[in-house]
Protein backbone atom coordinates (compact mmCIF):
# COMPACT_ATOMS: atom_id res chain seq x y z
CA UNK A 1 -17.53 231.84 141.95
CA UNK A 2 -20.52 230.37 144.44
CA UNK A 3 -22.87 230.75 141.59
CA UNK A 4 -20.41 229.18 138.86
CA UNK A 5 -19.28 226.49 141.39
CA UNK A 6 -23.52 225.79 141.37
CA UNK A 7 -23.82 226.20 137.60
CA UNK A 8 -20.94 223.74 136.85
CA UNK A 9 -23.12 220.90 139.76
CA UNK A 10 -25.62 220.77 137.44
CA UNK A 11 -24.48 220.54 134.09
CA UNK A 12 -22.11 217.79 135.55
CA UNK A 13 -25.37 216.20 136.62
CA UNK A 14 -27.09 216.54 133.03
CA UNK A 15 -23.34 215.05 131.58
CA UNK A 16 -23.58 212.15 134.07
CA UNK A 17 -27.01 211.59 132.80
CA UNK A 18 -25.93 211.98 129.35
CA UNK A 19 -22.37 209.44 129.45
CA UNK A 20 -25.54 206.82 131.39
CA UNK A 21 -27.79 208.10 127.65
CA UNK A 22 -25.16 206.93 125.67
CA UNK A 23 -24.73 203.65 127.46
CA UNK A 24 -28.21 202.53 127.12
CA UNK A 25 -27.96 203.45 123.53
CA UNK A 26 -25.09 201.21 122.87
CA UNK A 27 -26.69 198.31 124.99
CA UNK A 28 -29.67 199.04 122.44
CA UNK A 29 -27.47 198.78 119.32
CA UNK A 30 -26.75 195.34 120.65
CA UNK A 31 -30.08 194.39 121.52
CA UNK A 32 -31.63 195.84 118.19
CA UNK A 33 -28.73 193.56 116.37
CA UNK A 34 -29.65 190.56 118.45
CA UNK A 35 -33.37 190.81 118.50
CA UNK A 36 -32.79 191.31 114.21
CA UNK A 37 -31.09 187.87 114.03
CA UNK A 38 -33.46 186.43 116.57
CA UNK A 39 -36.43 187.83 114.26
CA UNK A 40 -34.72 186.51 111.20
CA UNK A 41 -34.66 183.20 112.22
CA UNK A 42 -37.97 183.09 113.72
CA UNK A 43 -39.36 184.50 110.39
CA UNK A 44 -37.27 182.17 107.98
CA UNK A 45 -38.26 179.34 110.53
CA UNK A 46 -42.12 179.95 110.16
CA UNK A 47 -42.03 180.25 106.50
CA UNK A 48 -39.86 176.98 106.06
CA UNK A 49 -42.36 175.24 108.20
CA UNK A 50 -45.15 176.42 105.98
CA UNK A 51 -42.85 175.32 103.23
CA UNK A 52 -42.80 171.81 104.44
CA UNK A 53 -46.69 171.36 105.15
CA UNK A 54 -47.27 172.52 101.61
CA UNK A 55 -44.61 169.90 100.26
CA UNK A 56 -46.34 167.26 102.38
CA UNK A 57 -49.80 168.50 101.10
CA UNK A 58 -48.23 168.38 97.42
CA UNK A 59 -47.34 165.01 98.00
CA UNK A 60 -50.47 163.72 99.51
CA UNK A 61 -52.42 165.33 96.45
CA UNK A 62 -49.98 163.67 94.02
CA UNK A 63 -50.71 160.56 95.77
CA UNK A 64 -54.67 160.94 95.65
CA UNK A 65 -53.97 161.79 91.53
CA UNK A 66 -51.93 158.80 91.01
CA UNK A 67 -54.20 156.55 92.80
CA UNK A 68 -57.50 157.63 90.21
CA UNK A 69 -54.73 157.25 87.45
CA UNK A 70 -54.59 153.51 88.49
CA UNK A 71 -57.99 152.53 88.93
CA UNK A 72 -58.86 154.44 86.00
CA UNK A 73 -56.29 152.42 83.69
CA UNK A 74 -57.13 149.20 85.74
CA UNK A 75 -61.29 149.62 84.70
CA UNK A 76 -60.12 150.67 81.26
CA UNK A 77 -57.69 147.44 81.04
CA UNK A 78 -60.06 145.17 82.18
CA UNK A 79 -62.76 146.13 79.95
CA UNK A 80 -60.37 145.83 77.19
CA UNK A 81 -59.47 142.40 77.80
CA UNK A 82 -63.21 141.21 78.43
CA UNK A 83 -64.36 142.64 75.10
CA UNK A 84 -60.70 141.39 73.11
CA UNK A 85 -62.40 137.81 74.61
CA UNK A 86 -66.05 138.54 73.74
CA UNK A 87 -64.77 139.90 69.85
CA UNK A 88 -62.27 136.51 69.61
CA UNK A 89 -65.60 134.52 70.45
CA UNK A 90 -67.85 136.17 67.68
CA UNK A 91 -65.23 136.40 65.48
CA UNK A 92 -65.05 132.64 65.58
CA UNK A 93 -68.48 132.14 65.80
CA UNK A 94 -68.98 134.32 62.40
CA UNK A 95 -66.40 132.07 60.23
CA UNK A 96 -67.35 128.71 61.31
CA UNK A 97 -71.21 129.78 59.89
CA UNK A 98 -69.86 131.20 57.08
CA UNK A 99 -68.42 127.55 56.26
CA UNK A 100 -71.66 126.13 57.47
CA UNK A 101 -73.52 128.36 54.99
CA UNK A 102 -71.09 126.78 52.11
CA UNK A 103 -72.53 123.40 52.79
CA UNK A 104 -74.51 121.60 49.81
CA UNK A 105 -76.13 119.10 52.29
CA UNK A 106 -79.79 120.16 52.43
CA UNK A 107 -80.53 117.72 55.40
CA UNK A 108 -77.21 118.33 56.87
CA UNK A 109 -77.40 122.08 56.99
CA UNK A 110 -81.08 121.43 58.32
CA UNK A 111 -80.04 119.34 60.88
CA UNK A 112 -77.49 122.70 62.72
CA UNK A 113 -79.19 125.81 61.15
CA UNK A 114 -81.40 126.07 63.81
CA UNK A 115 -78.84 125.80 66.65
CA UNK A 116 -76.68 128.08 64.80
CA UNK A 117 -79.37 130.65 64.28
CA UNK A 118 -79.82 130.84 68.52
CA UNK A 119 -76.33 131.06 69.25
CA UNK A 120 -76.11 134.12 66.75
CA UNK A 121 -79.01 135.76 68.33
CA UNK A 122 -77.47 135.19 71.73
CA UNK A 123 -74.18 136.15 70.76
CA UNK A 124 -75.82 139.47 68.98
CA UNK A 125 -77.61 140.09 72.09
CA UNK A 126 -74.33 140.02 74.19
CA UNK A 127 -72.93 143.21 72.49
CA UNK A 128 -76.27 144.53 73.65
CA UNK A 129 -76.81 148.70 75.06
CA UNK A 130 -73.24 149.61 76.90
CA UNK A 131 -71.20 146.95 76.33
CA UNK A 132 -69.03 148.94 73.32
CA UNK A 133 -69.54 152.10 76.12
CA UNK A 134 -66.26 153.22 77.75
CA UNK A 135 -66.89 152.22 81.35
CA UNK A 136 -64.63 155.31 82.80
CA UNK A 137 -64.01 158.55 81.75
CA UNK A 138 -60.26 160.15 80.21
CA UNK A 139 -60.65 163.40 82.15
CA UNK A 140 -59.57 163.91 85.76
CA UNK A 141 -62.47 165.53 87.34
CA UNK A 142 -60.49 166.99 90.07
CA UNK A 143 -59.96 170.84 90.56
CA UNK A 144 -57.29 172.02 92.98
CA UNK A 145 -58.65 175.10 94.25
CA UNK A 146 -55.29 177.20 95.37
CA UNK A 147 -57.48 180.57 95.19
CA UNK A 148 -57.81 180.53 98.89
CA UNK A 149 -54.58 179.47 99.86
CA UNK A 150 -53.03 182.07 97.08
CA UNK A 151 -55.01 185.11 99.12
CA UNK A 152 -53.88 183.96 102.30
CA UNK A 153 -49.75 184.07 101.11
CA UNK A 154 -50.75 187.30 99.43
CA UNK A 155 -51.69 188.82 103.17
CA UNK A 156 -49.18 186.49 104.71
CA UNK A 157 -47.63 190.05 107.21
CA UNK A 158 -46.41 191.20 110.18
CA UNK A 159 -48.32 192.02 113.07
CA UNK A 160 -47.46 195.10 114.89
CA UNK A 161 -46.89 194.58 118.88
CA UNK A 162 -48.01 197.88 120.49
CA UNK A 163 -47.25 197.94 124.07
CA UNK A 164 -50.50 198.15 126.38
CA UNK A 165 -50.02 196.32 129.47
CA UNK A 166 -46.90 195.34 131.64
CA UNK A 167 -45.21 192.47 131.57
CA UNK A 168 -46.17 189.23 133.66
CA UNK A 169 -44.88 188.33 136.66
CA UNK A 170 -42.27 185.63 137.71
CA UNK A 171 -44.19 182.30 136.98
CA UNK A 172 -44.44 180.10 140.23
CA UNK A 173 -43.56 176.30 139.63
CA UNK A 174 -45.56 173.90 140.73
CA UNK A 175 -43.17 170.72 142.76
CA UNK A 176 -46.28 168.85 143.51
CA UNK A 177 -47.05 168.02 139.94
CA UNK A 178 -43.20 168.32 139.28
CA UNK A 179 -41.15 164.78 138.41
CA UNK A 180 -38.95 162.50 136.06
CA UNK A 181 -39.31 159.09 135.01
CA UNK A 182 -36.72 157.00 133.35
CA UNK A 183 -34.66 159.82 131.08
CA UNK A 184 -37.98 162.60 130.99
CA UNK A 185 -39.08 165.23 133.10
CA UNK A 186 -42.21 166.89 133.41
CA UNK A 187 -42.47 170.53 134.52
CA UNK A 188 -45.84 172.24 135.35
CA UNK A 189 -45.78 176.35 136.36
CA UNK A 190 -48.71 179.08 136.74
CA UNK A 191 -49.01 182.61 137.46
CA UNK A 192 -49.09 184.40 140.47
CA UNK A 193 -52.45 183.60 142.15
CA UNK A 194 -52.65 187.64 142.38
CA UNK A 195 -51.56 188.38 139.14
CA UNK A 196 -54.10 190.22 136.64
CA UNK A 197 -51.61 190.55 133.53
CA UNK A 198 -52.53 188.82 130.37
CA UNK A 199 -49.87 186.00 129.57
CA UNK A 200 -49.93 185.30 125.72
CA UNK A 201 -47.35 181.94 126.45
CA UNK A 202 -44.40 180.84 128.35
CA UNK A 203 -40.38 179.69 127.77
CA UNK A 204 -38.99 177.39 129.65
CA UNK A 205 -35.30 176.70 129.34
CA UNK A 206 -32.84 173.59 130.60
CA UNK A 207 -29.62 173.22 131.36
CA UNK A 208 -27.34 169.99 129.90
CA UNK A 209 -27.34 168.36 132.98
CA UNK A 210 -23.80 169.38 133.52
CA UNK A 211 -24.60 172.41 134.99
CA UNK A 212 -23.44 174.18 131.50
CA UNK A 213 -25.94 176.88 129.56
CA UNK A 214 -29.40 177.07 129.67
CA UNK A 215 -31.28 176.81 126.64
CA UNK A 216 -35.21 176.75 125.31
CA UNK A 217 -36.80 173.83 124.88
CA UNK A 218 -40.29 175.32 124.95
CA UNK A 219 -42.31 177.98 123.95
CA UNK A 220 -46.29 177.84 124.12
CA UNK A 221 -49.59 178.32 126.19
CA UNK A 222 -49.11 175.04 127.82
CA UNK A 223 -48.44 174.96 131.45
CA UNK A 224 -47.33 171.99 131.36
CA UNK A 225 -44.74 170.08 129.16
CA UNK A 226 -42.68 166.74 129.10
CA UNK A 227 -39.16 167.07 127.93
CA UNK A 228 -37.97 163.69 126.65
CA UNK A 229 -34.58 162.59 125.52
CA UNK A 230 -32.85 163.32 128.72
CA UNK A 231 -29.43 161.36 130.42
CA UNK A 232 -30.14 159.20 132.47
CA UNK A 233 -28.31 159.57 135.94
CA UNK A 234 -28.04 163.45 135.42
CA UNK A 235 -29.16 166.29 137.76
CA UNK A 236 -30.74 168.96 135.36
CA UNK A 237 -32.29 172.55 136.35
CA UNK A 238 -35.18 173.82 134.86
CA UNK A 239 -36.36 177.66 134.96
CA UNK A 240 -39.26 179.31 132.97
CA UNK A 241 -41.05 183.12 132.20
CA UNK A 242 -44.06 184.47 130.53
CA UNK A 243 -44.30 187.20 127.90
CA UNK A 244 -46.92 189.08 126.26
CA UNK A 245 -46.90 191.91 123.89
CA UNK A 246 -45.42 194.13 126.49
CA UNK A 247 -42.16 191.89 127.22
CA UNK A 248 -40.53 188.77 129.34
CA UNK A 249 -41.41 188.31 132.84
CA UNK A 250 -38.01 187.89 134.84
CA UNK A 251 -37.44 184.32 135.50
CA UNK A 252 -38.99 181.73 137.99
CA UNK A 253 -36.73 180.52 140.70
CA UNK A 254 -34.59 177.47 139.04
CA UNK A 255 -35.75 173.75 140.09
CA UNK A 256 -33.41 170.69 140.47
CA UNK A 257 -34.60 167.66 138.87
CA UNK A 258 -32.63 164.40 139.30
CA UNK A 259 -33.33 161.55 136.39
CA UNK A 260 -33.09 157.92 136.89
CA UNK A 261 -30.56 155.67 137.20
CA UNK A 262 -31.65 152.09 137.22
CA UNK A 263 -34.86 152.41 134.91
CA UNK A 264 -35.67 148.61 135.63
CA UNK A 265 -39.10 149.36 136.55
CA UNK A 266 -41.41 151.62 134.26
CA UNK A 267 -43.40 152.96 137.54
CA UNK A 268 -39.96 154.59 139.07
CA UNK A 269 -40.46 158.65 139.39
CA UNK A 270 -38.21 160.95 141.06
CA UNK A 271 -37.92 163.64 142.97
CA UNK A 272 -41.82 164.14 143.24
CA UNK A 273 -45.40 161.90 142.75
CA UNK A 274 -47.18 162.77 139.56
CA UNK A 275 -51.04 162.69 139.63
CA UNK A 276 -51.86 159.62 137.86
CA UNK A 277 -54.28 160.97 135.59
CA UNK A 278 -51.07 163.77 134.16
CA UNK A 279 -49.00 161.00 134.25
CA UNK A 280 -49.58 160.07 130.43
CA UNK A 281 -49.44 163.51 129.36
CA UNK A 282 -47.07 164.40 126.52
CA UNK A 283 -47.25 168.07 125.17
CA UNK A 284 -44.17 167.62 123.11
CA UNK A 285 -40.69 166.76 122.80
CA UNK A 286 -38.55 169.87 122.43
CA UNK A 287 -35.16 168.89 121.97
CA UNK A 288 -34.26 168.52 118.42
CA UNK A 289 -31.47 168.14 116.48
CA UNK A 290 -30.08 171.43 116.99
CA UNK A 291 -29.34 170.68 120.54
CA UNK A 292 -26.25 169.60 121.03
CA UNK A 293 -26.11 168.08 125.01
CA UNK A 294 -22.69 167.24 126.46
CA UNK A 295 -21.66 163.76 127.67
CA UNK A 296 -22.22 163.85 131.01
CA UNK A 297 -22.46 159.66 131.51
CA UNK A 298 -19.72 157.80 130.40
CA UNK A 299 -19.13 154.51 130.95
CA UNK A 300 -23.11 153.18 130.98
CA UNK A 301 -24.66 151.13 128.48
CA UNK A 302 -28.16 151.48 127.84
CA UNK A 303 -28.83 148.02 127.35
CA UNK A 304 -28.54 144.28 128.32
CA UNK A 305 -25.62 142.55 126.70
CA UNK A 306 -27.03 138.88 124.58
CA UNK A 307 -25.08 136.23 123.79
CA UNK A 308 -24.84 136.43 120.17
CA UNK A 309 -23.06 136.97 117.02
CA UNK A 310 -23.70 140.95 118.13
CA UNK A 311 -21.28 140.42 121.09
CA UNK A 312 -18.03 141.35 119.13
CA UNK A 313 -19.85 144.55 117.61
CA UNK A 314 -21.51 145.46 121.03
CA UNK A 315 -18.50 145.18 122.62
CA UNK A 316 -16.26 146.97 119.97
CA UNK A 317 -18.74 149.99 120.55
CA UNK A 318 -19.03 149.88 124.25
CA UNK A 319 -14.98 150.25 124.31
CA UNK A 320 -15.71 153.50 123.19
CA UNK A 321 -17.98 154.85 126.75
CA UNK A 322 -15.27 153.53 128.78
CA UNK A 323 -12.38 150.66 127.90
CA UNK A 324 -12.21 150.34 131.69
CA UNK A 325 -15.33 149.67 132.50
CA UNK A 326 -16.50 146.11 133.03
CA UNK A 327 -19.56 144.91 130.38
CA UNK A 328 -21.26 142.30 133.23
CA UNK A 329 -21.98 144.78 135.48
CA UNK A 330 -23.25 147.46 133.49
CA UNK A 331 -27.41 147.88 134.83
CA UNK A 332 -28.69 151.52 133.76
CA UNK A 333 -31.31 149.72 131.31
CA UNK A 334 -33.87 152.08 129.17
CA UNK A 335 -37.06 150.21 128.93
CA UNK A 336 -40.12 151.66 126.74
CA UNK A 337 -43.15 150.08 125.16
CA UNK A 338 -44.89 152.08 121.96
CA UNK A 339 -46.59 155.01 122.43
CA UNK A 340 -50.74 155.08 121.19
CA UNK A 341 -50.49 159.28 121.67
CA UNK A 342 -48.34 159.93 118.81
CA UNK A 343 -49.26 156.69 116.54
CA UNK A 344 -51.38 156.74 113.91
CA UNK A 345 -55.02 156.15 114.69
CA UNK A 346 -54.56 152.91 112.59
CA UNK A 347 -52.30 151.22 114.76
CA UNK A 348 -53.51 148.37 116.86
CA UNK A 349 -51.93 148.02 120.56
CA UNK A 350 -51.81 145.13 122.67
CA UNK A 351 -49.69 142.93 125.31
CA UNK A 352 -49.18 146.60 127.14
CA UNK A 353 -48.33 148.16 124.41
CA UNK A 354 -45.96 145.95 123.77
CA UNK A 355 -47.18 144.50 120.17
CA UNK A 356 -49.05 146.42 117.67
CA UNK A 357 -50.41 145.88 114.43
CA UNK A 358 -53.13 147.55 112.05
CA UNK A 359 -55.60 147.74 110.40
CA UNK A 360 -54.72 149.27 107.01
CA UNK A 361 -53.26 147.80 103.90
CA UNK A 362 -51.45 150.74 103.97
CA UNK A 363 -48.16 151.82 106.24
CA UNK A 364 -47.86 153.26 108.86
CA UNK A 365 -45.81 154.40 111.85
CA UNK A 366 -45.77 153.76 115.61
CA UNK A 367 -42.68 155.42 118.12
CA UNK A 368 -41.22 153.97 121.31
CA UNK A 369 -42.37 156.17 124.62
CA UNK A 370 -38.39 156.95 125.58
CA UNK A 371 -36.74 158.87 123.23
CA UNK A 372 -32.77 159.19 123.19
CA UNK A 373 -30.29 161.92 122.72
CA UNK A 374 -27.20 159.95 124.15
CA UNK A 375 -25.68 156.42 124.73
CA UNK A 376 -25.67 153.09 123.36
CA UNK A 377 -28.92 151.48 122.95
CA UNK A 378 -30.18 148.49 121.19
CA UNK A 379 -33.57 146.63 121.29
CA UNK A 380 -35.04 143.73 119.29
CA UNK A 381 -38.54 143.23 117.58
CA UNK A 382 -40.19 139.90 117.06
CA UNK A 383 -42.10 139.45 113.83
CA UNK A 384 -45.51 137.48 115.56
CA UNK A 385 -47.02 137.60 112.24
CA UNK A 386 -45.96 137.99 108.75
CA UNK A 387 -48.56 137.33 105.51
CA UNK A 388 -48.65 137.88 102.19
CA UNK A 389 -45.00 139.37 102.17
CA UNK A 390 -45.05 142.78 103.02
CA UNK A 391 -42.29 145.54 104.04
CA UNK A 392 -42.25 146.56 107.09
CA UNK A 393 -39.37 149.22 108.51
CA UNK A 394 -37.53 149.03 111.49
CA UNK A 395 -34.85 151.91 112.43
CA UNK A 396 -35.72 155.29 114.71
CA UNK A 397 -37.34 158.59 114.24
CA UNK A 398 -38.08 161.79 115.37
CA UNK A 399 -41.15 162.50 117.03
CA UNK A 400 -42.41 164.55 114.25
CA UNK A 401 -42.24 162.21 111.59
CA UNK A 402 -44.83 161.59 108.92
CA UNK A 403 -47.38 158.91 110.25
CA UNK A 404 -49.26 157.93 107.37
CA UNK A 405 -46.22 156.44 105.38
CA UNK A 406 -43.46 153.97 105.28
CA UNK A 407 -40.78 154.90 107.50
CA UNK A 408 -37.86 156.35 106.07
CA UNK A 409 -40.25 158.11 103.31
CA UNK A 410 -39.16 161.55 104.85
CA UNK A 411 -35.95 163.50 106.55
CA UNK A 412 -37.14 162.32 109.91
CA UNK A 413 -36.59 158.75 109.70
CA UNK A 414 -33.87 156.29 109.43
CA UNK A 415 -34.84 152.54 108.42
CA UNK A 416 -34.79 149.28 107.42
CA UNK A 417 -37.24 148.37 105.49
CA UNK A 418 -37.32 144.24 104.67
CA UNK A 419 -39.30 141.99 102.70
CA UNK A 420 -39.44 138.12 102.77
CA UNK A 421 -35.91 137.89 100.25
CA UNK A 422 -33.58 141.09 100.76
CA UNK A 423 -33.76 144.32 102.50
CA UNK A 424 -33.04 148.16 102.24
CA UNK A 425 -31.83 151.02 103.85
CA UNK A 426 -34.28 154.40 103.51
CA UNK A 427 -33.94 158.29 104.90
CA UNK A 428 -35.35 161.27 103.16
CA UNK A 429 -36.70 158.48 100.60
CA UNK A 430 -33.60 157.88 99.10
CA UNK A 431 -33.09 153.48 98.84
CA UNK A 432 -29.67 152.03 99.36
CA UNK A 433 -27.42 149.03 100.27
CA UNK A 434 -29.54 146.50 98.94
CA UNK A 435 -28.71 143.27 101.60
CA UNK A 436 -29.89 139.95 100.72
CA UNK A 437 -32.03 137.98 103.88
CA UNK A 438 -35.30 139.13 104.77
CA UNK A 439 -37.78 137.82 107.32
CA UNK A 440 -40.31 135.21 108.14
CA UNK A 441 -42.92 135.00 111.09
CA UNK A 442 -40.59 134.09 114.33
CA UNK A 443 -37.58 136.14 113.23
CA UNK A 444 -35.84 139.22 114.77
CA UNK A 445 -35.20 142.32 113.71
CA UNK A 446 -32.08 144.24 115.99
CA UNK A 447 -31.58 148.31 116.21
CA UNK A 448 -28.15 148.94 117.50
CA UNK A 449 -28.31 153.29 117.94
CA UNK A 450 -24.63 154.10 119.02
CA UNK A 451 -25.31 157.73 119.75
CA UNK A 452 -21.44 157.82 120.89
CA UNK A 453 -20.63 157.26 117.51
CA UNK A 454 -23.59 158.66 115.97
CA UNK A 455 -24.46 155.61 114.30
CA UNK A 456 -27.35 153.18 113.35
CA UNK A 457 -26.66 148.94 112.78
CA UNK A 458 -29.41 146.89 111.96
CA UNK A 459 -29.47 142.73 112.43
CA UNK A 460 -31.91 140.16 111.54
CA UNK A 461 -32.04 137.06 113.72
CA UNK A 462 -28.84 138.12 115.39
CA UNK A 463 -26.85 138.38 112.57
CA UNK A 464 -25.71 141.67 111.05
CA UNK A 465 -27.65 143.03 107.56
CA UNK A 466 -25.55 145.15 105.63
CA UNK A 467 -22.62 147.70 106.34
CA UNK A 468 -23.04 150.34 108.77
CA UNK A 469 -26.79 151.64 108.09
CA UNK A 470 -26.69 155.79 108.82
CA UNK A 471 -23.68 157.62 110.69
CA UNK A 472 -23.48 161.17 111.95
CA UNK A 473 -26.89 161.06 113.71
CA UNK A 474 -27.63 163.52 116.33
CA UNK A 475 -30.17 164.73 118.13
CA UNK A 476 -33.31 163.16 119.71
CA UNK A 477 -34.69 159.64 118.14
CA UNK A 478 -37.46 157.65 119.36
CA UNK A 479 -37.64 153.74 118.59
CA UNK A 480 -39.98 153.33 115.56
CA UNK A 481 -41.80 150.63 113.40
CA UNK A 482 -43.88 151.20 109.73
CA UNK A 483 -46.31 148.27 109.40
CA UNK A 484 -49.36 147.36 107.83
CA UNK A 485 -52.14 144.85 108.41
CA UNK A 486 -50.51 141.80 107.33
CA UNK A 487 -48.00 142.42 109.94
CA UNK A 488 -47.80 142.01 113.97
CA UNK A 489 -44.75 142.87 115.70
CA UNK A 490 -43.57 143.01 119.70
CA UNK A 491 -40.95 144.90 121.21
CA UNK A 492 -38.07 144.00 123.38
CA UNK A 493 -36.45 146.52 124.88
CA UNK A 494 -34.16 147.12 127.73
């Protein structure tokens, strides 16, 4: 019985070990299911983007092929009219000496011949060597070569991860470097100073600032990064890890960060100083579209009521923050300027960022610093110059928008774009609502973005253009402007 009684102790043991077996099987089942989806959409993700930058490569291409289609047809127009000119000339000149050659005047054909005989010459010498050459080509003499790009697909695989060092440690964050201003925070973390495992990047995740989920809103080598698009008067907490090959580090411990709540001054920073040399820095601006933040700050406006033909609108959309809340005395104001780091390098800045311009005939785009996620903003730009009638576009973007085109030309834009007679509204490059009224130099352009309502209203010298321009926007959107040289423009915000 003794020996039994032993026996039976240790294959309980080994089915104790066994019932724990099967538990960490079925917690791997679930983590093999989750880590699959996860994969997926990392996978489908990363070829979509490479999708994209081919479309946007197609279309630039298409662009450089339609522009040597032009100036092909233009040098091949032009020399057709010149030498239609030239032949109407000779022609002319042939038939009036064909009548003088008729003439049975001796001394009056004496007294021209000669003249007549010159201007042939001369004329004859004006079709002279290349003048009845084409001056251009019919051929294209452009080659796309896709061979590299083809191989590249072709090898387009998977890397295997082969486990051969432990994970990282706990990232430490750093307060001293830590802070907000107006609606963004900026993090900054590093390792352990004792620490000798490789780090391959970092995630670091955010709460709604209502103490709800955390979720990733970056993942990269950066040790630094400035999350825009926040609320303003919200208390958020911020926690990141590492990973490598080998895994996740376990988190870092979780920071409070307070944002602002009267933005009235652009120098305001809470909780912590930021050196001012980091104090520009902008790695990116994670939250996107998919991020869906609760309200967590009703009743504020996010701008300064005018007196205008706007009031009834404004008002009519601030009812929906708060009906009891009193429109006077509403103060949490989001001021910005525009933003040289993500501009275009053609963009001209002056007046403290205030006004740009360029210096291209062609468009393109400059965004506003503050980006916004929530609320009801509006802000006003002043044409300061306006020749030759161009079109610029007014509305807001995302931070990734195309640069080098009018605004509204892609699926990350919403706009206005206006000439001197009517205007237009553009997204994904699709034109609608034709408004008549356009601008002049000293008029103003309006953006009314009621993120309550998840809409966009546009005005022009305080009077409404068009219906309702875009509804069921959501996400993050920056202020933004598409402009070329012939036009100046200067924000007010706030």
């Amino acid at each position: 019985q003794s020996q039994l009684s032993q026996a039976l102790n240790g294959l309980s043991d080994r089915a104790k070990e066994a019932k724990e077996f099967l538990v960490q099987l079925r917690n791997m089942v679930q983590q093999i299911q989750e880590n699959s989806v996860e994969f997926e959409a990392c996978l489908v993700a990363q070829c979509d983007a490479l999708i994209d930058a081919l479309n946007r490569r197609k279309a630039q291409l298409l662009s450089r092929v339609n522009k040597e289609h032009e100036h092909k047809l233009k040098v091949v127009r032009d020399q057709i009219s010149h030498c239609t000119v030239k032949l109407r000339q000779t022609t002319g000149l042939m038939e009036y000496c064909l009548e003088v050659i008729k003439e049975n005047d001796p001394s009056g054909f004496l007294q021209i011949s000669d003249a007549l005989i010159r201007r042939v010459h001369l004329t004859e010498d004006q079709w002279g060597k290349g003048t009845l050459t084409p001056r251009m080509t019919t051929d294209f003499d452009l080659n796309l070569d896709n061979a590299p790009l083809l191989q590249s697909i072709h090898q387009l695989d998977f890397v295997q991860m082969k486990v051969s060092s432990p994970v990282p440690a706990p990232p430490i964050l750093q307060l001293e470097e830590c802070c907000t201003h107006n609606n963004s925070a900026t993090l900054s973390w590093k390792q352990p100073p004792l620490s000798t495992v490789q780090v391959e990047g970092y995630i670091l995740e955010l709460d709604d600032g209502n103490g709800g989920q955390f979720r990733e809103v970056y993942v990269g080598k950066e040790t630094m990064c400035t999350v825009d698009g926040l609320h303003f008067n919200s208390t958020y907490s911020a926690r990141v890890k590492a990973f490598n090959k080998s895994g996740v580090s376990p988190y870092s411990k979780t920071l409070v960060l307070q944002t602002s709540e009267d933005t009235q001054s652009e120098e305001q920073t809470l909780p912590f100083p930021v050196p001012l040399e980091r104090s520009q820095l902008r790695r990116m601006s994670p939250f996107s579209s998919t991020l869906n933040l609760q309200p967590s700050f009703s009743g504020r406006s996010y701008f300064e009521l005018r007196s205008s033909a706007h009031q009834l609108s404004l008002h009519s959309s601030l009812q929906s923050l708060n009906s009891a809340v009193d429109i006077k005395k509403m103060v949490a104001v989001a001021w910005f300027s525009f933003d040289p780091a993500s501009a275009h390098a053609d963009i001209i800045f002056s007046n403290d960022n205030l006004t740009v311009t360029c210096n291209s005939y062609d468009d393109r785009v400059v965004l506003g610093k503050t980006g916004f996620s929530k609320g009801l903003h509006y802000w006003e730009l002043s044409i300061d110059r306006y020749d030759n009638h161009p079109d610029p576009a007014f509305g807001v973007a995302r931070i990734d928008v195309l640069k080098d085109a009018m605004l509204g030309k892609d699926d990350k834009a919403w706009a206005m774009y206006v000439d001197n007679n009517r205007s237009w509204f553009m997204h994904n490059n699709s034109h609608t609502n034709r408004t008549e009224g356009g601008i002049t130099k000293g008029a103003t352009v309006g953006v009314l973005l009621d993120l309550t309502r998840r809409t966009l209203t546009f005005s022009i010298n305080e009077d409404q253009q068009g219906p309702v321009a875009f509804e069921n926007l959501e996400g993050l959107f920056f202020p933004a402007v598409s402009l070329n040289r012939n036009v100046q423009v200067r924000a007010r915000s706030g």
